[in-house]
PDB file of N, CA and C in Angstrom:
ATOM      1  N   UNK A   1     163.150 146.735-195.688  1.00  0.00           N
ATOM      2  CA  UNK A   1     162.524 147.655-194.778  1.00  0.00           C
ATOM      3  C   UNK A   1     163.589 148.291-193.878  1.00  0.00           C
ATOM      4  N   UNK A   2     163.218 149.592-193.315  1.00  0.00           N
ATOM      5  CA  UNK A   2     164.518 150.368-192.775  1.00  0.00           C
ATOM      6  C   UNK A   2     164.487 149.942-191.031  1.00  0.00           C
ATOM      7  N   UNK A   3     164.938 150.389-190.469  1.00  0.00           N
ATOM      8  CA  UNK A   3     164.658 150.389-189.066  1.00  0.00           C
ATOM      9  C   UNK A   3     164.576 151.589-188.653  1.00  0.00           C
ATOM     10  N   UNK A   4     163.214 151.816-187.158  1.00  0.00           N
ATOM     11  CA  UNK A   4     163.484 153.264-187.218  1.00  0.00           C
ATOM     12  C   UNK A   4     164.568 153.711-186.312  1.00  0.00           C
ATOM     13  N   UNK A   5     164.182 155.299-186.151  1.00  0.00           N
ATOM     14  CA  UNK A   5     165.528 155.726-185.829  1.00  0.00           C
ATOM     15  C   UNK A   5     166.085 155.288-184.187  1.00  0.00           C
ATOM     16  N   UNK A   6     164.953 155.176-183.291  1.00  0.00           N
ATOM     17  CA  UNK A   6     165.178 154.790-182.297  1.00  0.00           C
ATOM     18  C   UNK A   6     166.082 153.387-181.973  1.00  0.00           C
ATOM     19  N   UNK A   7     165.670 152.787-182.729  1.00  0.00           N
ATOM     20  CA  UNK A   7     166.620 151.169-182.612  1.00  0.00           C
ATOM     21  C   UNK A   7     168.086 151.602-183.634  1.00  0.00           C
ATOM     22  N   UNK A   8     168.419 152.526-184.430  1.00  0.00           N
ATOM     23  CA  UNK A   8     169.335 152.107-184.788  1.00  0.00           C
ATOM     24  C   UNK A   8     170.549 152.305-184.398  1.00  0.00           C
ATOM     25  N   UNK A   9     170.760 152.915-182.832  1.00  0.00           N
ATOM     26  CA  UNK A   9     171.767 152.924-182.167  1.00  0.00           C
ATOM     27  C   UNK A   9     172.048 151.958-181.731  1.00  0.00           C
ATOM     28  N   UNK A  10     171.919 150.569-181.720  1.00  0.00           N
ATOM     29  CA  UNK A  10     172.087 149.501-181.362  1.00  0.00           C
ATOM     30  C   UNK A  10     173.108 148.788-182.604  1.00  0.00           C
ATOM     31  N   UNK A  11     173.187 149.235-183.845  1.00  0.00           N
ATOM     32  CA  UNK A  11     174.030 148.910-184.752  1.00  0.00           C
ATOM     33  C   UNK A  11     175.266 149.843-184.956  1.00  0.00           C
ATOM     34  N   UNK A  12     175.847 150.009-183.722  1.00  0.00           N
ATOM     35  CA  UNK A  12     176.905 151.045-183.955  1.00  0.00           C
ATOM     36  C   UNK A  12     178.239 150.845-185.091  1.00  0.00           C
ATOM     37  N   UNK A  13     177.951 149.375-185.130  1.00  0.00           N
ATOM     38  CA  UNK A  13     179.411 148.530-185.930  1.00  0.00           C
ATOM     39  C   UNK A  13     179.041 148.956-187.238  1.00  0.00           C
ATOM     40  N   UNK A  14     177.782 149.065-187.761  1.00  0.00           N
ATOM     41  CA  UNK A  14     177.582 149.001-189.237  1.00  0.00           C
ATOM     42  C   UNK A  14     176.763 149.948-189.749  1.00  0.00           C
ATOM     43  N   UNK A  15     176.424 150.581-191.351  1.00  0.00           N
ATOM     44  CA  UNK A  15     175.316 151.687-191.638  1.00  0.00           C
ATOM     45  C   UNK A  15     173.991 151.038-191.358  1.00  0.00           C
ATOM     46  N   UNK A  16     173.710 151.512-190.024  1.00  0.00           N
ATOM     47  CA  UNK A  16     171.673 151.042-190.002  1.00  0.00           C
ATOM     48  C   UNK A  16     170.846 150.904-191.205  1.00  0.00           C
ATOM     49  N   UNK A  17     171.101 153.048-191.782  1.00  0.00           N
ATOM     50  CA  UNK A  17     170.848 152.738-193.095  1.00  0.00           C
ATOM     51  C   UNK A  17     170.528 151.999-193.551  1.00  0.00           C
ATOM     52  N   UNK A  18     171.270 151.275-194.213  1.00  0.00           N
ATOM     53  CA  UNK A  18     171.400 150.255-195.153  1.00  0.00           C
ATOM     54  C   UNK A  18     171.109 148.538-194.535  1.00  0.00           C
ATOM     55  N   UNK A  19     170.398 148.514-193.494  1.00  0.00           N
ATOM     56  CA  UNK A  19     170.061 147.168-192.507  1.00  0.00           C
ATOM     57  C   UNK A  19     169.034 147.096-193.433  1.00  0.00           C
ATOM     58  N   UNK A  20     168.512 146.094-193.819  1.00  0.00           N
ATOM     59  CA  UNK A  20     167.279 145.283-193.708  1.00  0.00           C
ATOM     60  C   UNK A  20     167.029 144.208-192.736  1.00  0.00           C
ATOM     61  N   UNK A  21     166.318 144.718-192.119  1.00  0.00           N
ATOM     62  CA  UNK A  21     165.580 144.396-190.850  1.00  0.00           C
ATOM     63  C   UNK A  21     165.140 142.643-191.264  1.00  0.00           C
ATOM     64  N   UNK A  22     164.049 142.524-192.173  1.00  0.00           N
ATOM     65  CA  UNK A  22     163.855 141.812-192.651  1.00  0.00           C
ATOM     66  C   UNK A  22     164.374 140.358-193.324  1.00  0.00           C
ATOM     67  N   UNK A  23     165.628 140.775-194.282  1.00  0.00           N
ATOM     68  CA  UNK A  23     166.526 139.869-194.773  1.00  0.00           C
ATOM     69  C   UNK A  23     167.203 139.701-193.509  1.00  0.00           C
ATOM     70  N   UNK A  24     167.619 140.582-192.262  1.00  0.00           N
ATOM     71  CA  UNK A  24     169.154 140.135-191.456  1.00  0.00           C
ATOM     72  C   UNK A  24     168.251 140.336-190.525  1.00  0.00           C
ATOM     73  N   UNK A  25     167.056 139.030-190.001  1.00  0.00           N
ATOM     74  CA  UNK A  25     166.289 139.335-188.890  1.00  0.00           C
ATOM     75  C   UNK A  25     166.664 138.749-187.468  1.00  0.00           C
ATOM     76  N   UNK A  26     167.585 137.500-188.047  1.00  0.00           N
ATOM     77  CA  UNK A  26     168.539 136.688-186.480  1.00  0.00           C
ATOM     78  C   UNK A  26     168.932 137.953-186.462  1.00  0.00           C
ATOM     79  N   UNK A  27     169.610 138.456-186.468  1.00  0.00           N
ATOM     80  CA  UNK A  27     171.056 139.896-186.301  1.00  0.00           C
ATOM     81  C   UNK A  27     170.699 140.589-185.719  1.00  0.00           C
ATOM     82  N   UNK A  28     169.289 141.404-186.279  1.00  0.00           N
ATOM     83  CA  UNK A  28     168.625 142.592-185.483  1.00  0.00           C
ATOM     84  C   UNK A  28     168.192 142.133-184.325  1.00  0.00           C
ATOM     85  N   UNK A  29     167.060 140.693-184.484  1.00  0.00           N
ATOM     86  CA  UNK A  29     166.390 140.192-183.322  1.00  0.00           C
ATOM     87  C   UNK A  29     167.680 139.957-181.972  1.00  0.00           C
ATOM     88  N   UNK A  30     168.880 139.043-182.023  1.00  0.00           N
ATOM     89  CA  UNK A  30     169.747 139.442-181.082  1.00  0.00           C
ATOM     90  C   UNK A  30     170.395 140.466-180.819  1.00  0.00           C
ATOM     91  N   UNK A  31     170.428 141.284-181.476  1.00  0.00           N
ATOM     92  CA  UNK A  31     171.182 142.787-181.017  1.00  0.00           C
ATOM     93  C   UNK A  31     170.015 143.673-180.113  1.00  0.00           C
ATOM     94  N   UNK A  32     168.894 143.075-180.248  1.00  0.00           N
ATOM     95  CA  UNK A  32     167.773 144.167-179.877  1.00  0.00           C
ATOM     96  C   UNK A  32     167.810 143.497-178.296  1.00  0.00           C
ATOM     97  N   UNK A  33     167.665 141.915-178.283  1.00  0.00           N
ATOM     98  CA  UNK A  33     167.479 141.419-177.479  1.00  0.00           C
ATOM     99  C   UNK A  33     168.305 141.097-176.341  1.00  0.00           C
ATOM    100  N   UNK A  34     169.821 141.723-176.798  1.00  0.00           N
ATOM    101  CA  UNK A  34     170.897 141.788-176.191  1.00  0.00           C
ATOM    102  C   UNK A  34     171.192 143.274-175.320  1.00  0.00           C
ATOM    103  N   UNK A  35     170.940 144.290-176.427  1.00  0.00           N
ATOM    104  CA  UNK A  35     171.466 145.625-175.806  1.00  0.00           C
ATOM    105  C   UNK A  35     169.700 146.792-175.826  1.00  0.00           C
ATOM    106  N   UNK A  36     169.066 146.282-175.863  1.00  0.00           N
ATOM    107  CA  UNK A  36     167.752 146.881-176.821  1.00  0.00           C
ATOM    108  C   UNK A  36     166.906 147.612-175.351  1.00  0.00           C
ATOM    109  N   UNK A  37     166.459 148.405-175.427  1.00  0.00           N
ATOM    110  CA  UNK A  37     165.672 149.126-173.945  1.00  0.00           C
ATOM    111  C   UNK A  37     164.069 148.969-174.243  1.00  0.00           C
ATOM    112  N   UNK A  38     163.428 149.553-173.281  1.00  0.00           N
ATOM    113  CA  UNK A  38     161.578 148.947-173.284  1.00  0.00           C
ATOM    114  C   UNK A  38     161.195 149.339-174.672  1.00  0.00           C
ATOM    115  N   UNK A  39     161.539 150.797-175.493  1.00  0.00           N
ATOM    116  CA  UNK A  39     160.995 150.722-176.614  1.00  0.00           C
ATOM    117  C   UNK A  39     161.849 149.956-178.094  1.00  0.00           C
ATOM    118  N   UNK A  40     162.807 149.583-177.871  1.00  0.00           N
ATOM    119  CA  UNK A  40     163.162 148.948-178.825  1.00  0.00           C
ATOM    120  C   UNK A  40     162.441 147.234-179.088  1.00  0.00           C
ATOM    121  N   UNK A  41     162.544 146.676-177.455  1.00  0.00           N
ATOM    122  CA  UNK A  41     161.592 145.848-177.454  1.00  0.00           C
ATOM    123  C   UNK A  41     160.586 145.566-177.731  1.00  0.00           C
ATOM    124  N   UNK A  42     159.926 146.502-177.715  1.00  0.00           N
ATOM    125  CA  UNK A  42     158.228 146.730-177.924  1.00  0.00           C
ATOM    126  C   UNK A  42     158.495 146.339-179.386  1.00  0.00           C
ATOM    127  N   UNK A  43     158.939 146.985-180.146  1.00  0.00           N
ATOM    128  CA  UNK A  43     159.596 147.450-181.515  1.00  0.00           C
ATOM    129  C   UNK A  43     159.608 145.913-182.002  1.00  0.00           C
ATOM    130  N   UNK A  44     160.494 145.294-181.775  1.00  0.00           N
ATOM    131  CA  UNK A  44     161.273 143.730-181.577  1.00  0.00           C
ATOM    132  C   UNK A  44     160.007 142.922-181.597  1.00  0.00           C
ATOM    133  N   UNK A  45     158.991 142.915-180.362  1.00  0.00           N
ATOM    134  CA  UNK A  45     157.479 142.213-180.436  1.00  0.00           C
ATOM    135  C   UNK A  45     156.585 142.196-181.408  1.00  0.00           C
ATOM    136  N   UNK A  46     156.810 143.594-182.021  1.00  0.00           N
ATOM    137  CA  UNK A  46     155.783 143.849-182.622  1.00  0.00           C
ATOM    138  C   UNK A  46     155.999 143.366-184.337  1.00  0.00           C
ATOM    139  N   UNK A  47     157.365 143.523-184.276  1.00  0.00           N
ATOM    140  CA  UNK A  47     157.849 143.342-185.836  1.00  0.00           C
ATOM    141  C   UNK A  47     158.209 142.226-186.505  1.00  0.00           C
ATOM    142  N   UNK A  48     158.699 141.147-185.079  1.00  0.00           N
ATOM    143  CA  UNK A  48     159.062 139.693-185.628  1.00  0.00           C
ATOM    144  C   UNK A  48     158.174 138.671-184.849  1.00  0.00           C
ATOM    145  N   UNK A  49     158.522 137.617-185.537  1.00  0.00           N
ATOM    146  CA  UNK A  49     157.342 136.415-185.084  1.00  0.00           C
ATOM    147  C   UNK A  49     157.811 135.831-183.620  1.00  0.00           C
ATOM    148  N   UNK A  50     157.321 135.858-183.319  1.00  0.00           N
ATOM    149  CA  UNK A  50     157.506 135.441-181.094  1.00  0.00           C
ATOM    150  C   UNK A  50     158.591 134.115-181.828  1.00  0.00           C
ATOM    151  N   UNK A  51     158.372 132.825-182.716  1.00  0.00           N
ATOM    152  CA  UNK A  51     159.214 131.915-182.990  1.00  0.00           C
ATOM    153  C   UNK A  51     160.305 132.009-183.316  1.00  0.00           C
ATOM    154  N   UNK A  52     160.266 133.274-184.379  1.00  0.00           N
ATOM    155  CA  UNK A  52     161.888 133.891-184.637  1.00  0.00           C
ATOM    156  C   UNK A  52     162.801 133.912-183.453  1.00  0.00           C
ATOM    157  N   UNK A  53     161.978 134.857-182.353  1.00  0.00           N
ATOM    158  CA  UNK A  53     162.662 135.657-181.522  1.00  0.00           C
ATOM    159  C   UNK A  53     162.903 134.132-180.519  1.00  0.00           C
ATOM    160  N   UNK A  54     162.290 133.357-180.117  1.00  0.00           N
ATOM    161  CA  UNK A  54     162.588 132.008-179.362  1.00  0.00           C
ATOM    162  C   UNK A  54     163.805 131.727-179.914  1.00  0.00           C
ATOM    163  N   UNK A  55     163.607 131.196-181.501  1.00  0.00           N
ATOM    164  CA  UNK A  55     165.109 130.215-182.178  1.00  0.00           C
ATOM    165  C   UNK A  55     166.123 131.188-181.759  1.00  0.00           C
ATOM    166  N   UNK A  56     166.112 132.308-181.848  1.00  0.00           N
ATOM    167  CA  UNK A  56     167.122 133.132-181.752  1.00  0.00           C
ATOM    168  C   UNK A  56     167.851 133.152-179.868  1.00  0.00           C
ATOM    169  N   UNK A  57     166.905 132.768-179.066  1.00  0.00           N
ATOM    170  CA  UNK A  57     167.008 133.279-177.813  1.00  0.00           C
ATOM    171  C   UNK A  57     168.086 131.747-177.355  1.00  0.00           C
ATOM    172  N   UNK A  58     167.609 130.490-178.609  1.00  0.00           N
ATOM    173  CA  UNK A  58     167.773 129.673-178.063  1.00  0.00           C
ATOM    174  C   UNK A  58     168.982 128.968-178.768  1.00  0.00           C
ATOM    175  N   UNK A  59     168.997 129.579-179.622  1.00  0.00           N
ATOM    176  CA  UNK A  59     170.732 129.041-180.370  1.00  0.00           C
ATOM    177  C   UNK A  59     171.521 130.208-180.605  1.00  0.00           C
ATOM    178  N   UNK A  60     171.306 131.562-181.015  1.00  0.00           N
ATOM    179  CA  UNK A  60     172.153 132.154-180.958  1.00  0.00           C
ATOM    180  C   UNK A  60     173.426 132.386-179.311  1.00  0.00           C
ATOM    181  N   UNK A  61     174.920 133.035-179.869  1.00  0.00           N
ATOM    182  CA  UNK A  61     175.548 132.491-178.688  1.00  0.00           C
ATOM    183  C   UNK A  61     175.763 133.984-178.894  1.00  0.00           C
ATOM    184  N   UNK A  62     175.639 135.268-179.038  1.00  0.00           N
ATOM    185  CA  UNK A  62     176.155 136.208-178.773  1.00  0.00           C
ATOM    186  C   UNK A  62     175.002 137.177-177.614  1.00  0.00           C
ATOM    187  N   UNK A  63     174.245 136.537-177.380  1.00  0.00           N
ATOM    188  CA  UNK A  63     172.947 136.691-176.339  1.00  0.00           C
ATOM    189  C   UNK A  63     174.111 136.205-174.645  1.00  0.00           C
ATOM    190  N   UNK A  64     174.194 137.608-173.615  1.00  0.00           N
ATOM    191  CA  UNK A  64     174.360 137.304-172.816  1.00  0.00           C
ATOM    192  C   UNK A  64     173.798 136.051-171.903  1.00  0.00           C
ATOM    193  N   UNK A  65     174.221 135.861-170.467  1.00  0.00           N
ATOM    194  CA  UNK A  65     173.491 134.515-169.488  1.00  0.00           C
ATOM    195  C   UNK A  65     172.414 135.578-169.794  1.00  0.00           C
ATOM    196  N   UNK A  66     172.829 136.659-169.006  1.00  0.00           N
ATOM    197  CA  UNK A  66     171.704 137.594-167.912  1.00  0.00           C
ATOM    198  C   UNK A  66     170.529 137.893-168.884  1.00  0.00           C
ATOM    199  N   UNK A  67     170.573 138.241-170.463  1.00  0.00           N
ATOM    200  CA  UNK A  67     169.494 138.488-171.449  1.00  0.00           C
ATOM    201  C   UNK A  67     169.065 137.344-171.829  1.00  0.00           C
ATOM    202  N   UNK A  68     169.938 135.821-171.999  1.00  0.00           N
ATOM    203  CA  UNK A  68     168.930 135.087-172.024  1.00  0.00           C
ATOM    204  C   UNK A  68     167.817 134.479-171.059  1.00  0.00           C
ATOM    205  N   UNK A  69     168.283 134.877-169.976  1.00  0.00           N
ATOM    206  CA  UNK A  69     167.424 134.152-168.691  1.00  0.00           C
ATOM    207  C   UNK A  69     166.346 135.438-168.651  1.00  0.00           C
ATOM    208  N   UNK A  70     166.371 136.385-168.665  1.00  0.00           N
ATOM    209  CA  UNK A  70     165.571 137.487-168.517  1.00  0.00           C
ATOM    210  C   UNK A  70     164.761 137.044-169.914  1.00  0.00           C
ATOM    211  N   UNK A  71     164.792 136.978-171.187  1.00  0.00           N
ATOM    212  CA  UNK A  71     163.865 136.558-172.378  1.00  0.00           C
ATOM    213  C   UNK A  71     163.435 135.332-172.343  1.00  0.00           C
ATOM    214  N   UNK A  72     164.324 133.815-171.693  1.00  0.00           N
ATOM    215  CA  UNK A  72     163.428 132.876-171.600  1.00  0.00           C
ATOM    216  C   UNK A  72     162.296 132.968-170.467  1.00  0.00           C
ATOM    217  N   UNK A  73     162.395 133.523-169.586  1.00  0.00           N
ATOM    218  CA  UNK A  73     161.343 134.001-168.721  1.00  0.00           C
ATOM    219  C   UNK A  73     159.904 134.442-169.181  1.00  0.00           C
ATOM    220  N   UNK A  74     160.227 135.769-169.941  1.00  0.00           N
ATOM    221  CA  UNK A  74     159.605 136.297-170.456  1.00  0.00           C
ATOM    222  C   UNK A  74     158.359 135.334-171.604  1.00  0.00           C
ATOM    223  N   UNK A  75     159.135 134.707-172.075  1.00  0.00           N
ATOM    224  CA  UNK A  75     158.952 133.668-172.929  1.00  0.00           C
ATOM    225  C   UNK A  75     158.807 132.217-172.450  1.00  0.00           C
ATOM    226  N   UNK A  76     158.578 132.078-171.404  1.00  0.00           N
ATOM    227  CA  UNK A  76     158.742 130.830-170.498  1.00  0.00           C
ATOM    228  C   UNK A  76     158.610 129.602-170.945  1.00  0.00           C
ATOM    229  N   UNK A  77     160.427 129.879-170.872  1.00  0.00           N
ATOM    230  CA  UNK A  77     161.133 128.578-172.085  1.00  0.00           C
ATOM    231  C   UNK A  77     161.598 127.982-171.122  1.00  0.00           C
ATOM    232  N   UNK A  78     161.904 126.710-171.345  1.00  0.00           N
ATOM    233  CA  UNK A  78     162.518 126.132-170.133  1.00  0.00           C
ATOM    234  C   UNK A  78     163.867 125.875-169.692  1.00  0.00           C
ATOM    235  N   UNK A  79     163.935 125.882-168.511  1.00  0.00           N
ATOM    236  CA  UNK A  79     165.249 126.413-167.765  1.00  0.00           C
ATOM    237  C   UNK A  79     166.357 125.843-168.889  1.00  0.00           C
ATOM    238  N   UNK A  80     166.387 124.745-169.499  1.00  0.00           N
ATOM    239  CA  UNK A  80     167.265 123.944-169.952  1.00  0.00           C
ATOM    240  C   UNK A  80     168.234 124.393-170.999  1.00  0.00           C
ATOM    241  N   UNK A  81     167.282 125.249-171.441  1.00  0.00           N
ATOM    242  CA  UNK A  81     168.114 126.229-173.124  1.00  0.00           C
ATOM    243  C   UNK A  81     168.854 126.749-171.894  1.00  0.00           C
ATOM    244  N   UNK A  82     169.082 127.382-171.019  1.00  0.00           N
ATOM    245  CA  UNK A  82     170.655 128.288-170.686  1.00  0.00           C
ATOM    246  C   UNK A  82     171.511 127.369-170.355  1.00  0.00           C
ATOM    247  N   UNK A  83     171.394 126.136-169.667  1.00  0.00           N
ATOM    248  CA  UNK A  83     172.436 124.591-169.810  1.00  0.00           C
ATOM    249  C   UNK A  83     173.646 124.581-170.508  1.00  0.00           C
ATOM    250  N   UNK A  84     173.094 124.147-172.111  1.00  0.00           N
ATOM    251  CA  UNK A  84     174.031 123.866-173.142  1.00  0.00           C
ATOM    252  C   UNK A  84     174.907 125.203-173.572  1.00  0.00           C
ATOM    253  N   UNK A  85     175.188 125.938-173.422  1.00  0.00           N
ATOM    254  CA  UNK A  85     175.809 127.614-173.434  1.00  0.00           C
ATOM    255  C   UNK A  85     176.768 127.808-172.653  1.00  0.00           C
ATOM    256  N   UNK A  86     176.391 127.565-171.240  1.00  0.00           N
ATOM    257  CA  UNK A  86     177.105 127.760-169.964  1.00  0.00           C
ATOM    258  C   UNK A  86     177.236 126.403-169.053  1.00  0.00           C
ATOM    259  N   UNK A  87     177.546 126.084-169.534  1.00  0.00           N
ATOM    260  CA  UNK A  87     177.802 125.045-168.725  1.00  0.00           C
ATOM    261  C   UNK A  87     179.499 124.918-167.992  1.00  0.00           C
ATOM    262  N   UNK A  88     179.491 124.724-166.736  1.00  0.00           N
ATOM    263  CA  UNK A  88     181.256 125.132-166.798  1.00  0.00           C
ATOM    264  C   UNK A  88     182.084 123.949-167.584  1.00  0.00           C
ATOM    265  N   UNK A  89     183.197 124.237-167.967  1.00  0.00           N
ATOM    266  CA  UNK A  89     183.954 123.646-168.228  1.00  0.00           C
ATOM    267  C   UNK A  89     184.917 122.843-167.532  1.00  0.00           C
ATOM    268  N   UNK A  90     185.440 121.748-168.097  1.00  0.00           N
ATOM    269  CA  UNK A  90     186.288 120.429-167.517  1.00  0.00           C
ATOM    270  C   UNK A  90     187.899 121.446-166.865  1.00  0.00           C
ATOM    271  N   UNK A  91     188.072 121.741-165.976  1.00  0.00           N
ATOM    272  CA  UNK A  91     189.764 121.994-165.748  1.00  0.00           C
ATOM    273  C   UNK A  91     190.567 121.114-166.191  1.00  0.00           C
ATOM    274  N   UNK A  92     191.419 121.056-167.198  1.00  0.00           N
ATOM    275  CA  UNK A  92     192.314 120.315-167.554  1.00  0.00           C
ATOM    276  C   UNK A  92     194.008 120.518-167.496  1.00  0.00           C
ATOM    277  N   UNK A  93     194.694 119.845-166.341  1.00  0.00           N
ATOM    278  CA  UNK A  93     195.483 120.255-166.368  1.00  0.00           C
ATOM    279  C   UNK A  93     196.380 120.012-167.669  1.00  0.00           C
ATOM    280  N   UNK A  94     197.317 121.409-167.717  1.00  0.00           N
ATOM    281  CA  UNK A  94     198.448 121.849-168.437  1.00  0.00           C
ATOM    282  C   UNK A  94     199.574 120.587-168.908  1.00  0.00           C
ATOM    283  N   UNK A  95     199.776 119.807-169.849  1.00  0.00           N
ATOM    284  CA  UNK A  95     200.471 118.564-169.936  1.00  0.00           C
ATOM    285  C   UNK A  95     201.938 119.519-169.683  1.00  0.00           C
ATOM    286  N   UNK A  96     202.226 120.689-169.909  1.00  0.00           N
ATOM    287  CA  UNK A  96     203.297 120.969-170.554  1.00  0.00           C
ATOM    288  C   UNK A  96     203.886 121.917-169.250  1.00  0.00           C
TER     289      UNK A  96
END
């Protein structure tokens, strides 16, 4: 299936064209959910399964803090999925 034309500025890296939405639905679902505006979203709701779009919100790592906290909201997931992602890191000093 194609994507329409409105969402496919969001695939600037690759031919939209030639996307299947369908087969490469993690890909689209975080790119939409990452850079995607009210109608691409809508788009995004309407086309994939709310569970897709969760697994995706909740293991993919190319999903900003700020888009995942704004979609687990939305989705009122619990605080804990943004935790394991961001969590700060140990300072370790330099042996050398």
């Amino acid at each position: 299936m194609k994507l329409p034309s409105y969402v496919k500025k969001y695939f600037w890296e690759i031919d939209a064209d030639g996307l299947d939405y369908k087969r490469n639905s993690e890909y689209v679902a975080s790119r939409i959910l990452e850079y995607g505006d009210i109608e691409a979203g809508r788009w995004l709701l309407k086309n994939f399964d709310s569970q897709l779009i969760k697994d995706v919100i909740l293991r993919r790592r190319d999903i900003s803090l700020k888009s995942r906290i704004f979609w687990s909201l939305f989705f009122n997931l619990p605080k804990e999925c943004l935790k394991k992602f961001y969590q700060k890191k140990q300072n370790s000093p330099w042996p050398y």
